[in-house]
Protein backbone atom coordinates (compact mmCIF):
# COMPACT_ATOMS: atom_id res chain seq x y z
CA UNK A 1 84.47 83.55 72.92
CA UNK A 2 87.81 83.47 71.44
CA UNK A 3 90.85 81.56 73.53
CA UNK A 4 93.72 84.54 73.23
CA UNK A 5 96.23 84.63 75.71
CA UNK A 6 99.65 86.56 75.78
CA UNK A 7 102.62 84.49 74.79
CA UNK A 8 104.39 82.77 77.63
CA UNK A 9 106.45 84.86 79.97
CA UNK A 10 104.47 88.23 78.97
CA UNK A 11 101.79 89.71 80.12
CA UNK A 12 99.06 92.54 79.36
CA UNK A 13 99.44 95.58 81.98
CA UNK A 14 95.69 96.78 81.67
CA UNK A 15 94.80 100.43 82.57
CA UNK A 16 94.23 100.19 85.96
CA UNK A 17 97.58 98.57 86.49
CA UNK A 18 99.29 100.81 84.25
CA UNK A 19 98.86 104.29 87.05
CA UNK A 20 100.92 101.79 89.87
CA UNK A 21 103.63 100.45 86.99
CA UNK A 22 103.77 104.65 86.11
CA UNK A 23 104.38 105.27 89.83
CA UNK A 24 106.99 102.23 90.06
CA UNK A 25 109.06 103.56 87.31
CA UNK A 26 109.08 107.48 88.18
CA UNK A 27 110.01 105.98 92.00
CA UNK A 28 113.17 104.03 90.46
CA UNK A 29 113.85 106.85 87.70
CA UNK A 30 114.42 109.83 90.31
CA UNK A 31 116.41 107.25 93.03
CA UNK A 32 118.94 105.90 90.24
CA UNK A 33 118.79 109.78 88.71
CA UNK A 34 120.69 110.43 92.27
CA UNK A 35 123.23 108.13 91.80
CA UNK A 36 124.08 109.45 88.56
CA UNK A 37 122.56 106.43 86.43
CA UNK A 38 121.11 107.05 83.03
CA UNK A 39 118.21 105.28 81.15
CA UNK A 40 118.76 103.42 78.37
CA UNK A 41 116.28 101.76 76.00
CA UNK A 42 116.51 98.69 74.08
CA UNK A 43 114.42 97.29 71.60
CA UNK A 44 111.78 94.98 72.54
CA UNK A 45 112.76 92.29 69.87
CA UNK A 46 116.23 91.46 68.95
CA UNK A 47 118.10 89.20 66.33
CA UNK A 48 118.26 85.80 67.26
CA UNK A 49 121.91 85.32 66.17
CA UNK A 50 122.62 87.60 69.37
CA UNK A 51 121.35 85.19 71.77
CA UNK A 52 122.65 82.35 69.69
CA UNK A 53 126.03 83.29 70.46
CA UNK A 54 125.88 84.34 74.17
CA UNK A 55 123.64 80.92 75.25
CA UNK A 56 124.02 78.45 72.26
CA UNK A 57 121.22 76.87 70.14
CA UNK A 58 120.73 73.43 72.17
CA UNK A 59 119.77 75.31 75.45
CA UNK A 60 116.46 75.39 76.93
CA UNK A 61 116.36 79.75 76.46
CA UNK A 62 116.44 78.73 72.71
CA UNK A 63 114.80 75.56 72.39
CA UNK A 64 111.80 76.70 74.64
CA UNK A 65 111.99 80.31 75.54
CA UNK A 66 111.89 82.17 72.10
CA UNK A 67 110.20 83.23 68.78
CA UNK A 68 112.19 83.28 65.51
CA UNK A 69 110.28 85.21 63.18
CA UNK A 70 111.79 85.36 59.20
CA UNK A 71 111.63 88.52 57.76
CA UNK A 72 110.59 88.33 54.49
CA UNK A 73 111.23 92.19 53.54
């Protein structure tokens, strides 16, 4: 048996979990709806220049905390 495991600081939501996180979110989404809040989505993956600038490259978020992946496209 193969040894995968989600990187650090994710984690799966399997189908059974998935109907309470569903519940969760449609709970929050009609409360803030009241108080006139919209949603807004951001993308799952950003640059890292954009944390490189708000936290610096010698701190422990950067150092320990994150992926750099080079795009080669």
């Amino acid at each position: 048996m193969s040894d995968y495991r989600a990187p650090k600081g994710t984690k799966d939501v399997l189908p059974e979990q998935s109907y309470q996180w569903q519940y969760l979110e449609a709970l929050i989404r009609g409360i803030v709806k009241k108080y006139g809040f919209l949603e807004a989505r951001t993308p799952v993956i950003e640059h890292t220049e954009l944390f490189l600038r708000g936290v610096g490259e010698t701190t422990d978020i950067v150092q320990k905390e994150m992926y750099t992946f080079i795009d080669k496209g």
